[in-house]
PDB file of N, CA and C in Angstrom:
ATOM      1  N   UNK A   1      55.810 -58.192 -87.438  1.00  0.00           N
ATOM      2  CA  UNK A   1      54.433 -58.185 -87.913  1.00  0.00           C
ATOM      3  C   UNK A   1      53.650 -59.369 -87.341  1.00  0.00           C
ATOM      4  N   UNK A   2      54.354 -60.664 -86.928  1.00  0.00           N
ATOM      5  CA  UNK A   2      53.860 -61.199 -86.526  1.00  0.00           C
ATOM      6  C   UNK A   2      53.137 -61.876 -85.485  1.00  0.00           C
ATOM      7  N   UNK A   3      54.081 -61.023 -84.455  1.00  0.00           N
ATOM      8  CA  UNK A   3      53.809 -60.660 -83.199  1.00  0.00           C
ATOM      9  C   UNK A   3      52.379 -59.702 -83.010  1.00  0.00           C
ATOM     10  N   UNK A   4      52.567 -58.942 -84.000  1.00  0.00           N
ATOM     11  CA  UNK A   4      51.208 -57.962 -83.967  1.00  0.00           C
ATOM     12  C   UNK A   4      49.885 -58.447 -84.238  1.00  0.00           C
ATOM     13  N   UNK A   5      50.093 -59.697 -85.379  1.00  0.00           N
ATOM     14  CA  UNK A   5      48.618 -60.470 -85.523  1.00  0.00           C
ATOM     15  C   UNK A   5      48.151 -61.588 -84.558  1.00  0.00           C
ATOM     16  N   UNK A   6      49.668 -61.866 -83.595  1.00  0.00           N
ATOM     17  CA  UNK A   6      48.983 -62.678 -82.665  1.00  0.00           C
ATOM     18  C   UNK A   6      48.232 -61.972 -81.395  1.00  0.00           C
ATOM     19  N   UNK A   7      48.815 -60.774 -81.175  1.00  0.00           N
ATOM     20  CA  UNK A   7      48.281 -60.231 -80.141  1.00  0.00           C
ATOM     21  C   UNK A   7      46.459 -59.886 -80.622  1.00  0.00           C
ATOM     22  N   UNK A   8      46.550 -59.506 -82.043  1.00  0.00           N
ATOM     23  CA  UNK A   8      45.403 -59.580 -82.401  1.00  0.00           C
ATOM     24  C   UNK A   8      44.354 -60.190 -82.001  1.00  0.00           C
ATOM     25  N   UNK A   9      45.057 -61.687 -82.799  1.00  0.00           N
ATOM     26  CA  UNK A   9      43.891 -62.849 -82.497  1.00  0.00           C
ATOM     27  C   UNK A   9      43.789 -63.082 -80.866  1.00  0.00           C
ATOM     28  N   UNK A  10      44.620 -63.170 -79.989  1.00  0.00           N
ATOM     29  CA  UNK A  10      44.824 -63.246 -78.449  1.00  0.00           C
ATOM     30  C   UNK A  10      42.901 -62.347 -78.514  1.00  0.00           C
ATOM     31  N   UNK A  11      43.455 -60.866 -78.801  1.00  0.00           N
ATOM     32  CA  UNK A  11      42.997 -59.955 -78.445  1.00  0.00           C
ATOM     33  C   UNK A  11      40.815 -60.535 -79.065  1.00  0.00           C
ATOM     34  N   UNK A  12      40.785 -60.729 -80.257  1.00  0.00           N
ATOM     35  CA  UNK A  12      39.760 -61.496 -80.330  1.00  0.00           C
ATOM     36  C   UNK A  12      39.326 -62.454 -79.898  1.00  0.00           C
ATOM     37  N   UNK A  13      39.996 -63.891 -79.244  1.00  0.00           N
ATOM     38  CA  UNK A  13      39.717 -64.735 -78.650  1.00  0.00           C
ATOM     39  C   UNK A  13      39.036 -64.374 -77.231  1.00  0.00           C
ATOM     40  N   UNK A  14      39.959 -63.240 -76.832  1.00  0.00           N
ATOM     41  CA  UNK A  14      39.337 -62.993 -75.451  1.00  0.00           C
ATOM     42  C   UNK A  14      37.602 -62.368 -75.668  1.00  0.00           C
ATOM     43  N   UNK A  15      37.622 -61.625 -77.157  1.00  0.00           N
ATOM     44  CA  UNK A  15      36.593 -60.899 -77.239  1.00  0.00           C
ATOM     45  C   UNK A  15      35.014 -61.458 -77.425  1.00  0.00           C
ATOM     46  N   UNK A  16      35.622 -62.774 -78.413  1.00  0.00           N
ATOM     47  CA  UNK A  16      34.659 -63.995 -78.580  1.00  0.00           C
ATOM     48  C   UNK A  16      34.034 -64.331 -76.821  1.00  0.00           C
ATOM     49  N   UNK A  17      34.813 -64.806 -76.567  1.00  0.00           N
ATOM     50  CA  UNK A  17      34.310 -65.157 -75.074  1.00  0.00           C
ATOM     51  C   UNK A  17      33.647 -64.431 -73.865  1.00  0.00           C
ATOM     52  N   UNK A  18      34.026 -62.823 -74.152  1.00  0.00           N
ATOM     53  CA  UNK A  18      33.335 -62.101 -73.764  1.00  0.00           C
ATOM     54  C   UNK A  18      32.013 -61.855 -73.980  1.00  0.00           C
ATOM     55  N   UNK A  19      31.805 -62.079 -75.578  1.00  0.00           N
ATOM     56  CA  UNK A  19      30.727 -62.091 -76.034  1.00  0.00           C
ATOM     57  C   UNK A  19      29.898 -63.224 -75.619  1.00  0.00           C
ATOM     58  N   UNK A  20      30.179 -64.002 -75.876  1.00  0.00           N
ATOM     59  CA  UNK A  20      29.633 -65.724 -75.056  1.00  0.00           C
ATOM     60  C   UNK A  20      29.291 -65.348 -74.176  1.00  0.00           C
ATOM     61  N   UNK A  21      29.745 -65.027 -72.864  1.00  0.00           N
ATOM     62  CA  UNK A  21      29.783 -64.904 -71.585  1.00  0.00           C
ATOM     63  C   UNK A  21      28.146 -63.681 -71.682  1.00  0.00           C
ATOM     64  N   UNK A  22      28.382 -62.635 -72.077  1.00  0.00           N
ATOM     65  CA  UNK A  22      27.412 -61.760 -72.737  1.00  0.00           C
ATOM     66  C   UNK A  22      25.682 -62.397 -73.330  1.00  0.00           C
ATOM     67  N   UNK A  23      25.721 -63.198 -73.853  1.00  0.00           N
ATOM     68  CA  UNK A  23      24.801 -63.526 -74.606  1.00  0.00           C
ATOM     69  C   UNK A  23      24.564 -64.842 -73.892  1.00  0.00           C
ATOM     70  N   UNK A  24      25.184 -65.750 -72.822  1.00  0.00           N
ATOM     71  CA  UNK A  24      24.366 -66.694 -72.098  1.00  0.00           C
ATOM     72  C   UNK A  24      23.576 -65.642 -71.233  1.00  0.00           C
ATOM     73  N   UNK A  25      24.024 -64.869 -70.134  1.00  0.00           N
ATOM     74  CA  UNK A  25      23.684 -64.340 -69.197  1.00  0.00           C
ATOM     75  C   UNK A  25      22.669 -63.227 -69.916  1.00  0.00           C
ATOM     76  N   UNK A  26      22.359 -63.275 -70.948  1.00  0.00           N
ATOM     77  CA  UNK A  26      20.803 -62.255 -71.670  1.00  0.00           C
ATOM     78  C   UNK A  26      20.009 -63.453 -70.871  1.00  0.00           C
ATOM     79  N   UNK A  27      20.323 -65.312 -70.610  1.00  0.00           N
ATOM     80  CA  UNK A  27      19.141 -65.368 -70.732  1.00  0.00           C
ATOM     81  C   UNK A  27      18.509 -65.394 -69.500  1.00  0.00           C
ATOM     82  N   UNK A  28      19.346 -64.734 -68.441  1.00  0.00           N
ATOM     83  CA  UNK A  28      18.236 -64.839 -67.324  1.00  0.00           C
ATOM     84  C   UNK A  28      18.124 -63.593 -66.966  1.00  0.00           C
ATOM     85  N   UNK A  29      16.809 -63.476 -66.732  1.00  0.00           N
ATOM     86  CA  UNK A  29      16.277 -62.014 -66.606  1.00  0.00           C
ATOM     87  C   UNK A  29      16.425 -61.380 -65.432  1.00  0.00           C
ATOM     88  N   UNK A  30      17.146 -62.150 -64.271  1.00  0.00           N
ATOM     89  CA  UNK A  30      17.189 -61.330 -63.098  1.00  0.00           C
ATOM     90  C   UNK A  30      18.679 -60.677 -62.736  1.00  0.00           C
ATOM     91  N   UNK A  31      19.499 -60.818 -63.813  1.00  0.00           N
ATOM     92  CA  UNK A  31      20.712 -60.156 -63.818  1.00  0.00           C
ATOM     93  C   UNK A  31      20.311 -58.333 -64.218  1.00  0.00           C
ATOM     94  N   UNK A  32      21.090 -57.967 -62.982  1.00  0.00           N
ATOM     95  CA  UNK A  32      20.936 -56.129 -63.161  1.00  0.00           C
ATOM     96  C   UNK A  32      22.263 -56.007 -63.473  1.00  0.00           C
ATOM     97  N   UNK A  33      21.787 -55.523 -64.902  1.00  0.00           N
ATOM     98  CA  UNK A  33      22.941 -54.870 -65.953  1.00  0.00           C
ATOM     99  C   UNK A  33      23.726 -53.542 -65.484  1.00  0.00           C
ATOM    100  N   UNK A  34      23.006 -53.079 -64.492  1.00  0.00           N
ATOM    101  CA  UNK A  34      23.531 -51.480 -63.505  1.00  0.00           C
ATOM    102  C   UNK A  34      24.947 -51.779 -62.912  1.00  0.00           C
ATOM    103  N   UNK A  35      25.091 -53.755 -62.217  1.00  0.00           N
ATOM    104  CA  UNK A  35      25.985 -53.423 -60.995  1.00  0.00           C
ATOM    105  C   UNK A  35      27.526 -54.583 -61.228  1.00  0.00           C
ATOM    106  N   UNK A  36      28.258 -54.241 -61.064  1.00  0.00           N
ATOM    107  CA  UNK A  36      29.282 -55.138 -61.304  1.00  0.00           C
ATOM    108  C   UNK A  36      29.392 -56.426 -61.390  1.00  0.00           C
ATOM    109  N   UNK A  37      29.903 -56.815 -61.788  1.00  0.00           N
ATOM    110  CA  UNK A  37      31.113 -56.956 -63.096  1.00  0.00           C
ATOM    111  C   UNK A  37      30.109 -56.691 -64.242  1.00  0.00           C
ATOM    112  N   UNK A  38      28.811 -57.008 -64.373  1.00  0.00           N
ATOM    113  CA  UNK A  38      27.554 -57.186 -65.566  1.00  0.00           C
ATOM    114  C   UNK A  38      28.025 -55.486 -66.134  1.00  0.00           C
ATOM    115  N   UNK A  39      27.644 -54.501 -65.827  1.00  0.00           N
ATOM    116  CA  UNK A  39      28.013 -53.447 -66.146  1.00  0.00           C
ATOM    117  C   UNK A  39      29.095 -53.151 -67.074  1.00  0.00           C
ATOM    118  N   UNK A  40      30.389 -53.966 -66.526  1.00  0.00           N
ATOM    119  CA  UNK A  40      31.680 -53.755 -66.990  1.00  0.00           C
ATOM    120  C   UNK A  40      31.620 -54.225 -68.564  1.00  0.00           C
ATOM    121  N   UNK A  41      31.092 -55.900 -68.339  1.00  0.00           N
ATOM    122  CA  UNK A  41      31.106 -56.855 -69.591  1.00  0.00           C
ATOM    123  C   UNK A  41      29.900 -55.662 -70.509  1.00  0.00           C
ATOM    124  N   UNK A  42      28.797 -55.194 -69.991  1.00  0.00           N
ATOM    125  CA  UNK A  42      27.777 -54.145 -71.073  1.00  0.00           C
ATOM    126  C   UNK A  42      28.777 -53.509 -71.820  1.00  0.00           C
ATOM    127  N   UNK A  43      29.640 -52.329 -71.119  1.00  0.00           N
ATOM    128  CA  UNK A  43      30.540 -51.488 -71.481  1.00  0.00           C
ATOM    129  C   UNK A  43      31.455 -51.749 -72.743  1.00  0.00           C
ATOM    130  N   UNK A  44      31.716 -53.132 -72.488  1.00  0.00           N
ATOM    131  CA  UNK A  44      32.698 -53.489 -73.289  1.00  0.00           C
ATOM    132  C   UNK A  44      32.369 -54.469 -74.724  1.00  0.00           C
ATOM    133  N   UNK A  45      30.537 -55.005 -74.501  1.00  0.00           N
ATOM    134  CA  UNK A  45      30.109 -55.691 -75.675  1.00  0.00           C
ATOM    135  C   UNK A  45      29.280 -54.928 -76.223  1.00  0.00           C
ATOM    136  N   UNK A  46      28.555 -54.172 -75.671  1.00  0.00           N
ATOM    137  CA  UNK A  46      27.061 -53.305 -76.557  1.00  0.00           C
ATOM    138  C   UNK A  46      27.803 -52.441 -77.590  1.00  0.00           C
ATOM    139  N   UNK A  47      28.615 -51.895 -77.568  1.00  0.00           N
ATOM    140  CA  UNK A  47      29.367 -51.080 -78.691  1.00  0.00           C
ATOM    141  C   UNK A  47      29.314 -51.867 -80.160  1.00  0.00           C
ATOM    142  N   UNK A  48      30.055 -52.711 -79.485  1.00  0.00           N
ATOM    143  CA  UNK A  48      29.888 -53.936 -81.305  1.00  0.00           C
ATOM    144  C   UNK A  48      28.812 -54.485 -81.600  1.00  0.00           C
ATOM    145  N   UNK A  49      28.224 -55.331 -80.386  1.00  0.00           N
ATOM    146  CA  UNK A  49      26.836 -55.408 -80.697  1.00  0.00           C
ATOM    147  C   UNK A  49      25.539 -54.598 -81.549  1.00  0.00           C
ATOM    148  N   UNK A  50      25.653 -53.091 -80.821  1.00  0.00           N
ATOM    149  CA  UNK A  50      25.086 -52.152 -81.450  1.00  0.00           C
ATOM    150  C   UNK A  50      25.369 -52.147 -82.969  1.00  0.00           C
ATOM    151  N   UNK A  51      26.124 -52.075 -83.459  1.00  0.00           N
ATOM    152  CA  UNK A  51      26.737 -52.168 -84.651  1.00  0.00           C
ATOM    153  C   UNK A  51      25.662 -53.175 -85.465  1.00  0.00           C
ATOM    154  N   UNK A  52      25.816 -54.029 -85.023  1.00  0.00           N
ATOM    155  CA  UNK A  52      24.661 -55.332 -86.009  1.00  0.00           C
ATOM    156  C   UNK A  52      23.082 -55.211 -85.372  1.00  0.00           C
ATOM    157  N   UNK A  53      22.976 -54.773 -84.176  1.00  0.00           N
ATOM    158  CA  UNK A  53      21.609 -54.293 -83.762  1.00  0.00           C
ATOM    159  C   UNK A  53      21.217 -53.684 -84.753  1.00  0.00           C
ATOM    160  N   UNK A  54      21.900 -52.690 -85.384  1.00  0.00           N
ATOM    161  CA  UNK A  54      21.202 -51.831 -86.556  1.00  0.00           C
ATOM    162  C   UNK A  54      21.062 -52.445 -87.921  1.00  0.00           C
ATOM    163  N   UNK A  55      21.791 -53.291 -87.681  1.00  0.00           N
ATOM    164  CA  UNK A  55      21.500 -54.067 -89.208  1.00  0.00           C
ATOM    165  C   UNK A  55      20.351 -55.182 -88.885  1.00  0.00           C
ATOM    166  N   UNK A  56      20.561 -55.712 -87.561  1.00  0.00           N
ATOM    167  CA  UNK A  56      19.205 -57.069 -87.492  1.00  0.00           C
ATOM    168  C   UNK A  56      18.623 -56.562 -86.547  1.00  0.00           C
ATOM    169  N   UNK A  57      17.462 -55.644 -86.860  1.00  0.00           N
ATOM    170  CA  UNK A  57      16.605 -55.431 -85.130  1.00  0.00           C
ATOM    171  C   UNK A  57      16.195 -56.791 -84.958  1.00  0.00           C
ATOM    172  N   UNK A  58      15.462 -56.516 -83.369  1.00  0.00           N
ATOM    173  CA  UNK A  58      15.001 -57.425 -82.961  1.00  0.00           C
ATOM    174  C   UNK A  58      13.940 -58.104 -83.383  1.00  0.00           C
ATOM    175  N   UNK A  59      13.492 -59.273 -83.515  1.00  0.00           N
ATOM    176  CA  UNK A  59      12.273 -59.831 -84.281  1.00  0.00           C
ATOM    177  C   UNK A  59      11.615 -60.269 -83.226  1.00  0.00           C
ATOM    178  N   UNK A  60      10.036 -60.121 -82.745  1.00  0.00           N
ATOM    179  CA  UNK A  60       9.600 -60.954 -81.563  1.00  0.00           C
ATOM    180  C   UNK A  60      10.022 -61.140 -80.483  1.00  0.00           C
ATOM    181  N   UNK A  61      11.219 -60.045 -80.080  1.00  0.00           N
ATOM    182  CA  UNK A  61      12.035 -60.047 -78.720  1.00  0.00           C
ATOM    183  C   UNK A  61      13.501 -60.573 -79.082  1.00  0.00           C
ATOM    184  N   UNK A  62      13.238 -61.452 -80.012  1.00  0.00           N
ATOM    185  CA  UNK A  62      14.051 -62.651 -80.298  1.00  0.00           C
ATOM    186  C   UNK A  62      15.554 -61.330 -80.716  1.00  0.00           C
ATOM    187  N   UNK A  63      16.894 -61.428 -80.152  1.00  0.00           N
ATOM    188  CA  UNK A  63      17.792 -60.393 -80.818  1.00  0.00           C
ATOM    189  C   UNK A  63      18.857 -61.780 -82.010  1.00  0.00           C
ATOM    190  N   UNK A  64      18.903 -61.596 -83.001  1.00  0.00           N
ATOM    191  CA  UNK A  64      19.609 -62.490 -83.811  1.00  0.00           C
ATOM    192  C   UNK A  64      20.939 -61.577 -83.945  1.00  0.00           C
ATOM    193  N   UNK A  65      21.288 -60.468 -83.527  1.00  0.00           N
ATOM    194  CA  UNK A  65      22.512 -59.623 -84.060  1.00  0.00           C
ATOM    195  C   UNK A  65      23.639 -60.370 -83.326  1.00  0.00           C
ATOM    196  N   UNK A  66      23.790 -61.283 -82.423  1.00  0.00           N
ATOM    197  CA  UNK A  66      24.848 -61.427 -81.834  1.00  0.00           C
ATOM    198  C   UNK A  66      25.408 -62.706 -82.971  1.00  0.00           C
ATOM    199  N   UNK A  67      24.415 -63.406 -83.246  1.00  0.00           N
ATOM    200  CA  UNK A  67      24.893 -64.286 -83.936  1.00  0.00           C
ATOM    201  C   UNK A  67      26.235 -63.883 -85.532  1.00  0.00           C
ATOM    202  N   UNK A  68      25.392 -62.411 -86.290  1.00  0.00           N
ATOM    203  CA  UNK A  68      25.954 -61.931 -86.983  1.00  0.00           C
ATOM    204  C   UNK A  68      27.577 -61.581 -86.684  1.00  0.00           C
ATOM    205  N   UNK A  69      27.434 -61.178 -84.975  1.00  0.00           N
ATOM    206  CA  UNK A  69      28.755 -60.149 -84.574  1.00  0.00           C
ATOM    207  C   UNK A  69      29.761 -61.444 -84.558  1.00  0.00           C
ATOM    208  N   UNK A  70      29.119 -63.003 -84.010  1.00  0.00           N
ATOM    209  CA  UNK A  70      30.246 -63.668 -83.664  1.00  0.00           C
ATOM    210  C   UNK A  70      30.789 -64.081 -85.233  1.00  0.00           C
ATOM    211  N   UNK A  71      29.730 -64.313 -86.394  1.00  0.00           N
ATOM    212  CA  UNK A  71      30.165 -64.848 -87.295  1.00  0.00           C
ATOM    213  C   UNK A  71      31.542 -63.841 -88.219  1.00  0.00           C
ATOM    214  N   UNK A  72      31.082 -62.452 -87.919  1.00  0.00           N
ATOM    215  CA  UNK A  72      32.052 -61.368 -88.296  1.00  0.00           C
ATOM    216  C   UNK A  72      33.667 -61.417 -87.398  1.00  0.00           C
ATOM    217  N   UNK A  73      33.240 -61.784 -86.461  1.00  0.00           N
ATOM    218  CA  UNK A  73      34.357 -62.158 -85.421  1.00  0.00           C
ATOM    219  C   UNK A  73      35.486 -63.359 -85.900  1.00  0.00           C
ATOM    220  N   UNK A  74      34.890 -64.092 -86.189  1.00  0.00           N
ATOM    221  CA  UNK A  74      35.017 -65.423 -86.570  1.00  0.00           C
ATOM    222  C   UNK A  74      35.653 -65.628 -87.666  1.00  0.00           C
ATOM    223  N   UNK A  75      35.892 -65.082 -88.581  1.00  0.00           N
ATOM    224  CA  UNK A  75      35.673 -64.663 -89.989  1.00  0.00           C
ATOM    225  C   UNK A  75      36.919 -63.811 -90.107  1.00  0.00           C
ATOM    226  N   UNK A  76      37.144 -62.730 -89.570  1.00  0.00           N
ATOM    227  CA  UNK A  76      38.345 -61.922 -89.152  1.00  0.00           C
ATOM    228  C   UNK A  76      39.440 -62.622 -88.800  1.00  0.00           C
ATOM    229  N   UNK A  77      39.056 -63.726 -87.339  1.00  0.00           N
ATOM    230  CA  UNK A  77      40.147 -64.843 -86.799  1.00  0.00           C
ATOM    231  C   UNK A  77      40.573 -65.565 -87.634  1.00  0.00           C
ATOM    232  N   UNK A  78      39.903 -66.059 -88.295  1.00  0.00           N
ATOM    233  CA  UNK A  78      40.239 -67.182 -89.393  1.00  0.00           C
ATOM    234  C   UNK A  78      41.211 -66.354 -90.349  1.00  0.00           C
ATOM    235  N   UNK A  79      40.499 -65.849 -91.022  1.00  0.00           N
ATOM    236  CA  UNK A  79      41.555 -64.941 -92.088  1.00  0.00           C
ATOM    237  C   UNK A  79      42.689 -64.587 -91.776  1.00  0.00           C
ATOM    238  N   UNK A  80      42.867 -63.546 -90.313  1.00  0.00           N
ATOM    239  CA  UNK A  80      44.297 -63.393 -89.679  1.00  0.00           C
ATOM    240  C   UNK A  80      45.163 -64.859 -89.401  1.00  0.00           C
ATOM    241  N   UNK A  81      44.473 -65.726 -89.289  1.00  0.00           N
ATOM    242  CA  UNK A  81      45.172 -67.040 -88.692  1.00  0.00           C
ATOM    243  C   UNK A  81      45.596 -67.675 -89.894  1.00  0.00           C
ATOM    244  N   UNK A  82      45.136 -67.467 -90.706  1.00  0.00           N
ATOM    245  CA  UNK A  82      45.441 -67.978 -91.814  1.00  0.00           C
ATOM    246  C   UNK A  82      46.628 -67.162 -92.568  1.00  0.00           C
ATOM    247  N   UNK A  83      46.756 -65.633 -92.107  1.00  0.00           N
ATOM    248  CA  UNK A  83      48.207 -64.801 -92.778  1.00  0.00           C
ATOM    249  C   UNK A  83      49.510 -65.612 -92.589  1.00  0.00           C
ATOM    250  N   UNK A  84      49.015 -66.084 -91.039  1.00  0.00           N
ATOM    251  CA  UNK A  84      50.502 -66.117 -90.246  1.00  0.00           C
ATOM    252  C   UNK A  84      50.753 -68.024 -90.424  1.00  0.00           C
ATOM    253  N   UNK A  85      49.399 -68.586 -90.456  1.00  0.00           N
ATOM    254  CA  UNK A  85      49.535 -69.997 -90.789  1.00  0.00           C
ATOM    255  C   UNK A  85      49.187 -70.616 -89.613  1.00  0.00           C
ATOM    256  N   UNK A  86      48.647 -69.724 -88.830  1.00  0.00           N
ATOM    257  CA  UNK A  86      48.380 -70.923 -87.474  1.00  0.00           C
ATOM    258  C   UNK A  86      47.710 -72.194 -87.353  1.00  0.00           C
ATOM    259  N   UNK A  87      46.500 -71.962 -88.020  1.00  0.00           N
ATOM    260  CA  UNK A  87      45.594 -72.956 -88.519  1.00  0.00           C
ATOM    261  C   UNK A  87      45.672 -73.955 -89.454  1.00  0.00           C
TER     262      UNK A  87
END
């Protein structure tokens, strides 16, 4: 079992950072989301993202949902890390 919650958290750590990686590169506007690797990282963050998009639209352009997704992220890690005692 315990093997299974580390691959977990592995598996979130990488996801956190994906997301990071995701949400610096919103801020420059001349990245085309169409062409590789940008595409790949869309594929793999807008799904969850979307998820809290619907709970926090956007205000003034301004998108606050990522903040929600990392704190949900975050929150999950901790708790699992805390089953096994890592932390």
């Amino acid at each position: 079992m315990e093997i299974i919650l580390q691959t977990v958290l592995s598996f979130i750590s990488i996801y956190l950072a994906l997301l990071f990686i995701r949400v610096l590169l919103t801020w420059f506007p001349n990245v085309n989301w169409s062409s590789q690797p940008f595409a790949a990282l869309s594929q793999v963050t807008d799904p969850y993202l979307n998820v809290f998009r619907s709970i926090i639209p956007p205000v003034s352009g301004m998108d606050f949902s990522p903040m929600l997704a990392f704190l949900v992220l975050s929150l999950l890690q901790r708790t699992l890390a805390s089953a096994i005692g890592v932390f």
